[in-house]
N, C-alpha and C. Protein backbone atom coordinates (compact mmCIF):
# COMPACT_ATOMS: atom_id res chain seq x y z
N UNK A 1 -88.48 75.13 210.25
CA UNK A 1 -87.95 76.22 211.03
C UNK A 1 -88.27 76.01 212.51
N UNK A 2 -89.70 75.26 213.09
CA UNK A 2 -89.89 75.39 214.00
C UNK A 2 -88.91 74.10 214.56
N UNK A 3 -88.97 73.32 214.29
CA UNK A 3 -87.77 71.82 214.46
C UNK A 3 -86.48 72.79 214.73
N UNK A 4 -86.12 73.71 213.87
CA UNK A 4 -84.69 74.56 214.62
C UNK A 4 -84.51 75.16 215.69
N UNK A 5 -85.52 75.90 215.92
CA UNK A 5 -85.58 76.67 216.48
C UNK A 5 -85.76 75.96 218.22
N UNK A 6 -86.56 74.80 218.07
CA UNK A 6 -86.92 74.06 219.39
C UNK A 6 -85.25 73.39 219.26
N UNK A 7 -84.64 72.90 218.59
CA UNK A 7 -83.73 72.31 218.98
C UNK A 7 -82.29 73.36 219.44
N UNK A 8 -82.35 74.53 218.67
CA UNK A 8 -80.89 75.27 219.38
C UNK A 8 -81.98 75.68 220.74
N UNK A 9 -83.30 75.89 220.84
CA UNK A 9 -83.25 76.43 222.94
C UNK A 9 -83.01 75.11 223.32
N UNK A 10 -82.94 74.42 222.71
CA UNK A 10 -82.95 72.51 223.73
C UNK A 10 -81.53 72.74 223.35
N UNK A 11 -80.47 72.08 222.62
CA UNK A 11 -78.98 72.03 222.97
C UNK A 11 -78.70 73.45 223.66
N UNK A 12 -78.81 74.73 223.77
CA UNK A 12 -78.38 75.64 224.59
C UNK A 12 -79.28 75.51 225.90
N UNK A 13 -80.01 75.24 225.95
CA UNK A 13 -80.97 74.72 227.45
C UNK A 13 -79.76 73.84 228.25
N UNK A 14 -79.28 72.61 227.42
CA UNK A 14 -78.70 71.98 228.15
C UNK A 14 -77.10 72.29 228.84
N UNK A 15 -76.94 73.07 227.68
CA UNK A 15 -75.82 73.51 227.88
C UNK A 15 -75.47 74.68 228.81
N UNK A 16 -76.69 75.63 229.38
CA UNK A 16 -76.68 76.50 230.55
C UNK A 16 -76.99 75.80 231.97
N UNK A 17 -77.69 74.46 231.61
CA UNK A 17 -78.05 73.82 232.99
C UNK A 17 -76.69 72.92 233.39
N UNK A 18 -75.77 72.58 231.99
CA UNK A 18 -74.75 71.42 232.95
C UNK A 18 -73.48 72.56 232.99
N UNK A 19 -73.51 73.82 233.47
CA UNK A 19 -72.50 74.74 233.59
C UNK A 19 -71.11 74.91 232.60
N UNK A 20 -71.29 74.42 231.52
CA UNK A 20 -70.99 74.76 230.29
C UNK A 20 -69.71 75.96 230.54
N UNK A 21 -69.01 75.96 229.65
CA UNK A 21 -67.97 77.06 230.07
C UNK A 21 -68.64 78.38 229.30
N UNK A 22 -69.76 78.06 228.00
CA UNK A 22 -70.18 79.28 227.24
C UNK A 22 -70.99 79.37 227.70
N UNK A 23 -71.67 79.19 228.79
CA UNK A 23 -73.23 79.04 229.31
C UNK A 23 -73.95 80.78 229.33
N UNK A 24 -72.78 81.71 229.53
CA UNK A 24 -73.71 83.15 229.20
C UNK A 24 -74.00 83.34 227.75
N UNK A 25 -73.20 83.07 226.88
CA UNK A 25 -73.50 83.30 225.39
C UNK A 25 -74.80 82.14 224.89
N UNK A 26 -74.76 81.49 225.66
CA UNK A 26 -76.14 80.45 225.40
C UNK A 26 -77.13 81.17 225.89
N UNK A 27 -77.14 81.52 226.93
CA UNK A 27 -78.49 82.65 227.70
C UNK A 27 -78.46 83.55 227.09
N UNK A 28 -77.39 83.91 226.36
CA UNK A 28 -77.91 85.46 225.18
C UNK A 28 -78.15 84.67 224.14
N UNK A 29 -77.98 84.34 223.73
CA UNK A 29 -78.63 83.68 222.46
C UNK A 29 -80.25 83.52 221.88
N UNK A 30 -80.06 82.54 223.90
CA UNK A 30 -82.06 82.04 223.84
C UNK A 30 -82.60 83.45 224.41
N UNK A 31 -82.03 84.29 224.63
CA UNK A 31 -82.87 85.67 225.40
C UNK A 31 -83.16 86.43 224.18
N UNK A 32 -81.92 86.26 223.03
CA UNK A 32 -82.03 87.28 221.44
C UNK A 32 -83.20 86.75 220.75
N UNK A 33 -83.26 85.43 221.12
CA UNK A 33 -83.87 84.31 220.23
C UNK A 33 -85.38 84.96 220.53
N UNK A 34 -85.48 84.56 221.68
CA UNK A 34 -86.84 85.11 222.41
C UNK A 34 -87.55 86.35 222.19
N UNK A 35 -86.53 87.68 222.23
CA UNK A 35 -87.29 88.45 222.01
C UNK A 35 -87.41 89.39 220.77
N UNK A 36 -86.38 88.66 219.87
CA UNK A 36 -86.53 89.02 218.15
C UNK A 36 -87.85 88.55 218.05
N UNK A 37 -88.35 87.09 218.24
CA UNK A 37 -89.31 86.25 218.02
C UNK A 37 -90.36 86.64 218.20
N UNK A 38 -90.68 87.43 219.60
CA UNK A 38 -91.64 88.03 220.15
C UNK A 38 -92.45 89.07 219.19
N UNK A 39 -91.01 90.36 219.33
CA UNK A 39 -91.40 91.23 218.27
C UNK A 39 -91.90 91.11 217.06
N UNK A 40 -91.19 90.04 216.43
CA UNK A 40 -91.52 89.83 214.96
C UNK A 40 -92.76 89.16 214.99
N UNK A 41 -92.93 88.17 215.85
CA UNK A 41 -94.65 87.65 215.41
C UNK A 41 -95.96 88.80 215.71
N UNK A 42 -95.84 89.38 216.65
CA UNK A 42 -96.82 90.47 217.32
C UNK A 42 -96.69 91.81 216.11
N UNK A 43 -95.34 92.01 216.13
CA UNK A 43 -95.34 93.47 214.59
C UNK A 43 -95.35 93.20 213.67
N UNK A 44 -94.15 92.09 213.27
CA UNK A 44 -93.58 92.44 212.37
C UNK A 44 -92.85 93.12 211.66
N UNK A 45 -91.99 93.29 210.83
CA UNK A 45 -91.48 94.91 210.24
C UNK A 45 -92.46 95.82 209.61
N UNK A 46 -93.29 95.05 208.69
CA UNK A 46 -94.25 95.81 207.88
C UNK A 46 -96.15 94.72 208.34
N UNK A 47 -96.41 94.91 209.23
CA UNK A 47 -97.44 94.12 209.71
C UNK A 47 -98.54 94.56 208.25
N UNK A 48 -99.41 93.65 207.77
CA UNK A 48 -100.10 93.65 207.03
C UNK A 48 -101.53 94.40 207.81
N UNK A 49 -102.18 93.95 208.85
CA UNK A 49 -102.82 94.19 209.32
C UNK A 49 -102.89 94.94 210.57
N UNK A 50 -103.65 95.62 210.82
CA UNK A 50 -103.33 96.57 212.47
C UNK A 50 -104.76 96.25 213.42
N UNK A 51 -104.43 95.85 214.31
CA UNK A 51 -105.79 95.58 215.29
C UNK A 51 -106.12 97.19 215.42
N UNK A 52 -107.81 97.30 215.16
CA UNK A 52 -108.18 98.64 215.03
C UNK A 52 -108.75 98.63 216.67
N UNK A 53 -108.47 97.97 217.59
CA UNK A 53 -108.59 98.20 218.46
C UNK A 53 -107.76 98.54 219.87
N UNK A 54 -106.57 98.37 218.54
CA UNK A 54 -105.28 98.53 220.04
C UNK A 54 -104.00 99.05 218.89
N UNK A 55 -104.42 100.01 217.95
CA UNK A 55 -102.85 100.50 217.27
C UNK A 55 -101.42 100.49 217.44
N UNK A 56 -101.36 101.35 219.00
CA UNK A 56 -100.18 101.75 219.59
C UNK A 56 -99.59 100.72 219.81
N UNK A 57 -99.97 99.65 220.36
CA UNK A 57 -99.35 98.11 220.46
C UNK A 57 -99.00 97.40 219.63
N UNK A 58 -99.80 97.77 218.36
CA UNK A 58 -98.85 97.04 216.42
C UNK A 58 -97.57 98.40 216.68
N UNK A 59 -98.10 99.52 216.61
CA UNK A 59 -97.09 100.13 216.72
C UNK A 59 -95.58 99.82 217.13
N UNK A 60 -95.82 99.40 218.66
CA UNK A 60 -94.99 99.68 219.76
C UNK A 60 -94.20 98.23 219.19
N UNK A 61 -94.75 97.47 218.64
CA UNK A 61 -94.33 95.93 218.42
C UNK A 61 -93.30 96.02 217.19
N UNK A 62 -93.84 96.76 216.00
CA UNK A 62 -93.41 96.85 214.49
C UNK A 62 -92.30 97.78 215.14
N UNK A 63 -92.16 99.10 215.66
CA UNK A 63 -90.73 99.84 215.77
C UNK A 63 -89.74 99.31 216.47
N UNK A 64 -90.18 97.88 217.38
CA UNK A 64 -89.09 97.67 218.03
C UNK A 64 -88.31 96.49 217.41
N UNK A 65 -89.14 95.81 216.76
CA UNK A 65 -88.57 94.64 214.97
C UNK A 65 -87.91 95.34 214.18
N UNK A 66 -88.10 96.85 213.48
CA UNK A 66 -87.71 97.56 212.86
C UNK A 66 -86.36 97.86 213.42
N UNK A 67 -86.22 98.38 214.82
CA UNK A 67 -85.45 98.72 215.73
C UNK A 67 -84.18 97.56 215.61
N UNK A 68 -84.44 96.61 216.12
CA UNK A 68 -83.73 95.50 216.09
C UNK A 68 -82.98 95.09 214.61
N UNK A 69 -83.57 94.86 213.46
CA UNK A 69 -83.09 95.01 212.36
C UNK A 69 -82.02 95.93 212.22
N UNK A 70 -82.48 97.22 212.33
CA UNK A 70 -81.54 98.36 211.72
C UNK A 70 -80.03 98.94 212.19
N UNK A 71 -80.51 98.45 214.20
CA UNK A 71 -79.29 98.84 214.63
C UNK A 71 -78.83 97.63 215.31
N UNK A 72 -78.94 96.75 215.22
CA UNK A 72 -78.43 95.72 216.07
C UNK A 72 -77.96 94.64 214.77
N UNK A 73 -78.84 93.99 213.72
CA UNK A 73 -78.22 93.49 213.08
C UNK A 73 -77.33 93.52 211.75
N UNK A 74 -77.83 94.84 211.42
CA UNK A 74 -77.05 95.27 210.28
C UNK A 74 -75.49 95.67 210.54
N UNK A 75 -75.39 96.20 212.03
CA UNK A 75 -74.30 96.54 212.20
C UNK A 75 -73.43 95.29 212.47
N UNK A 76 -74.34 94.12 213.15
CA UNK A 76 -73.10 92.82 213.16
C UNK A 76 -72.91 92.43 212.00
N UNK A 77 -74.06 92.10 211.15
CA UNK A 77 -73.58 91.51 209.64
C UNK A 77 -72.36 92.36 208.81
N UNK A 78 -72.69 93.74 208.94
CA UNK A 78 -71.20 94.45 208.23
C UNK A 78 -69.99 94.46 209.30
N UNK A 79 -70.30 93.76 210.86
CA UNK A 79 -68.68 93.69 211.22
C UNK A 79 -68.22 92.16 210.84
N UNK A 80 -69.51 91.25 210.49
CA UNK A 80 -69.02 89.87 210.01
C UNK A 80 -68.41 90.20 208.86
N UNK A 81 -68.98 90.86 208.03
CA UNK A 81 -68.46 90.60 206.94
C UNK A 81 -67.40 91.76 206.25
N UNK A 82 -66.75 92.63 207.23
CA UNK A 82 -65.57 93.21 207.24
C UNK A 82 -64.45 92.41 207.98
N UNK A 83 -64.26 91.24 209.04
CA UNK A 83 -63.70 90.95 209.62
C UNK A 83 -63.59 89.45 208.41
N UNK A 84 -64.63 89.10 207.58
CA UNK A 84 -64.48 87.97 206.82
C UNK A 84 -63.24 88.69 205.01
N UNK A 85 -63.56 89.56 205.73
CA UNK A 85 -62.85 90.51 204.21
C UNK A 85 -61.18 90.30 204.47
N UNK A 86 -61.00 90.82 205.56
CA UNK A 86 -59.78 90.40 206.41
C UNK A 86 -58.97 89.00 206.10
N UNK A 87 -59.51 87.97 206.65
CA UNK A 87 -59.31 86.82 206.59
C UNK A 87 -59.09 86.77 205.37
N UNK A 88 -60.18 86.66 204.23
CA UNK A 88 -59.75 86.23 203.01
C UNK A 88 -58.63 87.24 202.41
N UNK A 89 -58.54 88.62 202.40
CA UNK A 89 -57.75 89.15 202.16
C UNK A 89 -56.06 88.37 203.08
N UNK A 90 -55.85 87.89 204.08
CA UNK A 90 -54.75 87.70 204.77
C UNK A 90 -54.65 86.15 203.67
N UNK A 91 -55.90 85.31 204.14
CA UNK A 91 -55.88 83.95 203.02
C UNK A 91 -55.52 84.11 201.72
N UNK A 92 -55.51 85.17 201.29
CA UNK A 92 -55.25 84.83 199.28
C UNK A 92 -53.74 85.87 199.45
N UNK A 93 -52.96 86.64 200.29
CA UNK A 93 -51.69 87.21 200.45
C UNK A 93 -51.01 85.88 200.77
N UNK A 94 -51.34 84.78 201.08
CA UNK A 94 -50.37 83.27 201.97
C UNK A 94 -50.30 82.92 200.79
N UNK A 95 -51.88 82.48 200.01
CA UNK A 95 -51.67 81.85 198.97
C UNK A 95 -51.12 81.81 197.36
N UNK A 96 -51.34 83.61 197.23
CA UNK A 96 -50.49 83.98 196.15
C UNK A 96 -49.01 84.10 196.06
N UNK A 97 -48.56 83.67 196.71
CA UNK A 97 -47.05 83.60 196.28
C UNK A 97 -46.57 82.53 195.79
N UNK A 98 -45.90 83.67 195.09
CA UNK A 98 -45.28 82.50 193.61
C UNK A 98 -43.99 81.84 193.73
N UNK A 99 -44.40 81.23 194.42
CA UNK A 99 -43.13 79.96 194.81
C UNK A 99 -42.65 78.75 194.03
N UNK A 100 -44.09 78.53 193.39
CA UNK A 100 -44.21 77.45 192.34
C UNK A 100 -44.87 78.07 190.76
N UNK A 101 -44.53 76.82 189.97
CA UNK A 101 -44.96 77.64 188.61
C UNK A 101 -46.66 76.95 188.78
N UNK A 102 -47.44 76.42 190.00
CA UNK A 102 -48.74 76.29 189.86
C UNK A 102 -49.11 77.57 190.40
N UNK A 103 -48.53 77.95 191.24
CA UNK A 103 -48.82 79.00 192.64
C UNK A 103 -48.90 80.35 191.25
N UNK A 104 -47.56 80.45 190.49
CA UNK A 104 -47.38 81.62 189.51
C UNK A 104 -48.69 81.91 188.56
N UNK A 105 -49.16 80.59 188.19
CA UNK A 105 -50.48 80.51 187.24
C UNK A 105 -51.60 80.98 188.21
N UNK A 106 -51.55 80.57 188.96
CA UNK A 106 -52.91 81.11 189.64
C UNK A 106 -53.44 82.33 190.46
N UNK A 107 -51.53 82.86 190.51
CA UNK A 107 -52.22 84.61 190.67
C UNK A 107 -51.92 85.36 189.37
N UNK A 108 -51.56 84.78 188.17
CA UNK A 108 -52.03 85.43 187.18
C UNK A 108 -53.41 85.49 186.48
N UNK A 109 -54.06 83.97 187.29
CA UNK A 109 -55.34 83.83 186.38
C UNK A 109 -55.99 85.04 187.48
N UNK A 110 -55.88 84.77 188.99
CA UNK A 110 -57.06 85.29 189.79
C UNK A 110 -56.58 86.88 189.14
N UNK A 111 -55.04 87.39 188.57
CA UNK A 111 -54.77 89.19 188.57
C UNK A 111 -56.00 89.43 187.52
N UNK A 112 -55.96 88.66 186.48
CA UNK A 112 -55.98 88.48 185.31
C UNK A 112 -58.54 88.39 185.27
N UNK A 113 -59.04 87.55 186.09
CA UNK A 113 -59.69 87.91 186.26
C UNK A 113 -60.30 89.31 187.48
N UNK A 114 -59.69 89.62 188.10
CA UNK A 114 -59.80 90.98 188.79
C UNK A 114 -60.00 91.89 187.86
N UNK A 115 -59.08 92.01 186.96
CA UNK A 115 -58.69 93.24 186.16
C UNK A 115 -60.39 92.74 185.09
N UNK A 116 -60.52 91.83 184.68
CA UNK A 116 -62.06 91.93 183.92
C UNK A 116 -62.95 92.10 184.86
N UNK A 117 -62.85 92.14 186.35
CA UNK A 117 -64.16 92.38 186.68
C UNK A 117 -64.45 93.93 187.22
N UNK A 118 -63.41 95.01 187.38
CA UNK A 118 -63.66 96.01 187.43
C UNK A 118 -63.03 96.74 186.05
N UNK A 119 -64.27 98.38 186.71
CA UNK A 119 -63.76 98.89 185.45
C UNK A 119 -62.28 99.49 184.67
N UNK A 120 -61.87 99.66 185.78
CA UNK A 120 -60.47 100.21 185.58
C UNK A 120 -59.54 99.20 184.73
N UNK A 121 -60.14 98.12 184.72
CA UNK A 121 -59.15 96.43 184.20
C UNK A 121 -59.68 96.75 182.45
N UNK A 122 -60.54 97.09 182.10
CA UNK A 122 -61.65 97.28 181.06
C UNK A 122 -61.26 98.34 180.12
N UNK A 123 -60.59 99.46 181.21
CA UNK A 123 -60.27 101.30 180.35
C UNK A 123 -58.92 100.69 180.09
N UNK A 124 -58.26 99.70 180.86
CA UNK A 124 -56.49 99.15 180.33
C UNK A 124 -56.36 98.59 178.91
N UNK A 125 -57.15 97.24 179.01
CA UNK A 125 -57.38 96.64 177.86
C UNK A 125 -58.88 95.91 178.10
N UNK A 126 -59.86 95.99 176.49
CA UNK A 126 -60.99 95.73 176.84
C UNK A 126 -61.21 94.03 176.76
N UNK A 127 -60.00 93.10 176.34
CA UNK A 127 -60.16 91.83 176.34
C UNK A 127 -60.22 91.50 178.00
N UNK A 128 -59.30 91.94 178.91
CA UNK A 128 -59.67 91.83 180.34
C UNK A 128 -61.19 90.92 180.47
N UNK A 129 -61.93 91.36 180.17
CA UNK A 129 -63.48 91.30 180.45
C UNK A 129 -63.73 89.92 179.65
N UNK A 130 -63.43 89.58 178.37
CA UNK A 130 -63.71 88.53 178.14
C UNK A 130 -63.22 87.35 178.75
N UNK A 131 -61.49 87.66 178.63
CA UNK A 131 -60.61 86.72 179.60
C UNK A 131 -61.27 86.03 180.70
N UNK A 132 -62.30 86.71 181.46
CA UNK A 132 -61.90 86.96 183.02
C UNK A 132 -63.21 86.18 182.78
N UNK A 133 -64.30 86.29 181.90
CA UNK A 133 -65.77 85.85 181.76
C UNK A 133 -65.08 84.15 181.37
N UNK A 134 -64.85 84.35 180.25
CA UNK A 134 -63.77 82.53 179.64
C UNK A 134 -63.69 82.35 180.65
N UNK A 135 -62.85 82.19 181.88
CA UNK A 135 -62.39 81.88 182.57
C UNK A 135 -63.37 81.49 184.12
N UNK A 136 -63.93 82.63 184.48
CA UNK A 136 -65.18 82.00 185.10
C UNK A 136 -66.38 81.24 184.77
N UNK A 137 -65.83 81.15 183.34
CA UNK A 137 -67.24 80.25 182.89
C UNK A 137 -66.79 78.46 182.44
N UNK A 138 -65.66 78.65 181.89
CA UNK A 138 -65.11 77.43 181.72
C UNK A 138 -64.37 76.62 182.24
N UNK A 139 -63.22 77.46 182.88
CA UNK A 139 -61.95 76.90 183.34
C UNK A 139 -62.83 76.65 185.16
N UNK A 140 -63.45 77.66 185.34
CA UNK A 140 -63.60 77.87 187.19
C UNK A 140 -64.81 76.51 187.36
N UNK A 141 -65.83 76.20 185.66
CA UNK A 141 -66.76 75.52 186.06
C UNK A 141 -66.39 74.08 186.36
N UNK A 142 -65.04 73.69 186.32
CA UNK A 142 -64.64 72.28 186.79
C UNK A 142 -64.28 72.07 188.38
N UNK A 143 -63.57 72.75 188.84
CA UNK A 143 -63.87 73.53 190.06
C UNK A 143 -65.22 73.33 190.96
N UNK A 144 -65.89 73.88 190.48
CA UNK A 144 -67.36 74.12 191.18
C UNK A 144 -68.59 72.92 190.76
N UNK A 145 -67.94 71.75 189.89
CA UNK A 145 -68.35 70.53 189.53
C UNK A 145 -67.97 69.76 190.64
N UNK A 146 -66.71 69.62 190.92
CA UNK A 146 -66.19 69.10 191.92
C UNK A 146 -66.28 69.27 193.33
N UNK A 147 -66.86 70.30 193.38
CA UNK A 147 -66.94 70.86 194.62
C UNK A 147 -68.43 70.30 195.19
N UNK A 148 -69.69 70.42 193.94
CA UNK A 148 -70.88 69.80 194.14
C UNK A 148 -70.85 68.51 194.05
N UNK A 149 -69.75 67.91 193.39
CA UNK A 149 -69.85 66.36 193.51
C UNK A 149 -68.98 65.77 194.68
N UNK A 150 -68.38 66.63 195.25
CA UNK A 150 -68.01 66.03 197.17
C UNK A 150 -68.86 66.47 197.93
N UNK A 151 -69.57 67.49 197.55
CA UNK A 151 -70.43 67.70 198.75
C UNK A 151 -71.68 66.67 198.51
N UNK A 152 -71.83 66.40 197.67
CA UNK A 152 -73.21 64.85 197.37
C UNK A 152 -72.78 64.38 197.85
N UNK A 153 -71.81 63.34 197.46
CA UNK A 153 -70.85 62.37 197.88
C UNK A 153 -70.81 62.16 199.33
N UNK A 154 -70.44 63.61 199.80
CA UNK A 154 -70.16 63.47 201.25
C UNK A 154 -71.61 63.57 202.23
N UNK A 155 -72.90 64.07 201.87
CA UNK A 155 -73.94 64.00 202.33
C UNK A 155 -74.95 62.91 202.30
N UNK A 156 -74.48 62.48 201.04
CA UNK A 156 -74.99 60.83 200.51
C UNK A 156 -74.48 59.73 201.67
N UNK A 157 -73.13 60.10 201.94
CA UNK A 157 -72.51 59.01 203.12
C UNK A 157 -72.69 59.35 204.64
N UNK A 158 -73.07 60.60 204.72
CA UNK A 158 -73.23 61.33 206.10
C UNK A 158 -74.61 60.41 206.23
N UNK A 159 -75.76 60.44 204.96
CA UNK A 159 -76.95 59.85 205.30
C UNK A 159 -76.89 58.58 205.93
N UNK A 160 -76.01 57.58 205.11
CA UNK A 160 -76.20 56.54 204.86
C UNK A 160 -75.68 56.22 206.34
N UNK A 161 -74.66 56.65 206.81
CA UNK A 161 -73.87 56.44 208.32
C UNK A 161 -75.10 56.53 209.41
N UNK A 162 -76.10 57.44 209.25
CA UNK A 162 -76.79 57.67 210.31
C UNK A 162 -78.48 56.85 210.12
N UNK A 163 -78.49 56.14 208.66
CA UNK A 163 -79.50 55.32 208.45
C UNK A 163 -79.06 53.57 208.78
N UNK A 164 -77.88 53.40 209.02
CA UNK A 164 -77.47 52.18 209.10
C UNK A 164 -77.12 52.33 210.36
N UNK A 165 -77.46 53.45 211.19
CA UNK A 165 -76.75 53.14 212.70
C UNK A 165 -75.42 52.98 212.79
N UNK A 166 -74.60 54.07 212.72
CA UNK A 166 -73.16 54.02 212.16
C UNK A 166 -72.97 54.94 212.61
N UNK A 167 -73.22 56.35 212.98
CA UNK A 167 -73.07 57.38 213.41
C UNK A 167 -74.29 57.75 215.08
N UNK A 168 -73.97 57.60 215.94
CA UNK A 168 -74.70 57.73 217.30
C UNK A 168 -74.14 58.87 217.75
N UNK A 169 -72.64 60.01 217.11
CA UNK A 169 -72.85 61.00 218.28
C UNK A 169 -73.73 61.71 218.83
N UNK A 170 -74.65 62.43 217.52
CA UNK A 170 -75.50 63.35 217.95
C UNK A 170 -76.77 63.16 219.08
N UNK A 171 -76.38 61.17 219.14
CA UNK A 171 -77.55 60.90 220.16
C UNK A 171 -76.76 60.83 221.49
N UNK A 172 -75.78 60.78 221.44
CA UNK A 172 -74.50 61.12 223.30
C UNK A 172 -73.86 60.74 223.21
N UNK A 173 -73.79 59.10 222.40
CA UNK A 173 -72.43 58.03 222.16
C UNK A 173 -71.40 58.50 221.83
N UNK A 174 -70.23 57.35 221.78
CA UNK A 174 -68.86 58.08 221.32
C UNK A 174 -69.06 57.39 219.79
């Protein structure tokens, strides 16, 4: 963590000193960075221990971590992930149309598991639920085989590129 953390203020360091076109969102970044960091090591959210010689200052430290949590990041994570709802909702309206008889199968499988995964799919007909389980368990697990065997594949060769000296961008080269 600490290797991360030194390296995004070092690539955003550099990137506010060579006038960068994002160079303010880099200075908010290392300024968020900074003083989440602050708070959280000095409070904490739930500090285990309280210096019995200076309270108000665990205090003053823990409500403003607390602070930060509650209204600052909860509210971006639910606009990330209402604005990601979007997208995939706009992404699976492109992709369900049934243009083809592959395209036709696969918004019957995805209708077809929907309807088993809520309840309303369940009070229709109660096979829904098994369908939809079959189907995420067998048919989806080839899928998600494949998916872990390119991402090896592809990290296995990402390694190998940057152990054989094959890959120099991240050091400036082209």
């Amino acid at each position: 963590m600490l290797l991360g953390v030194g390296n995004l203020i070092r690539v955003n360091f550099i990137k506010i000193t060579r006038n960068h076109h994002d160079k303010i969102y880099c200075a908010i970044l290392i300024a968020s960075l900074l003083i989440t960091a602050t708070f959280g090591i000095l409070g904490g959210v739930y500090p285990t221990k309280i210096d019995p010689a200076n309270p108000q200052l665990m205090d003053f430290f823990k409500n403003k971590c607390a602070y930060i949590f509650e209204y600052m990041m909860k509210p971006m994570q639910s606009t990330m992930f209402s604005l990601l709802a979007f997208f995939v909702a706009s992404a699976a309206f492109r992709a369900f149309r049934a243009k083809s008889f592959e395209a036709t199968i696969l918004l019957v499988t995805a209708f077809i598991v929907m309807l088993g995964r809520v309840p309303i799919g369940t009070s229709i007909w109660p096979g829904f639920a098994g369908i939809s389980e079959w189907i995420l368990s067998t048919v989806n697990m080839a899928g998600s085989r494949a998916i872990t065997l390119g991402a090896a594949v592809g990290a296995t060769a990402a390694c190998l590129k940057i152990i054989l000296g094959l890959e120099t961008r991240y050091l400036g080269g082209e």
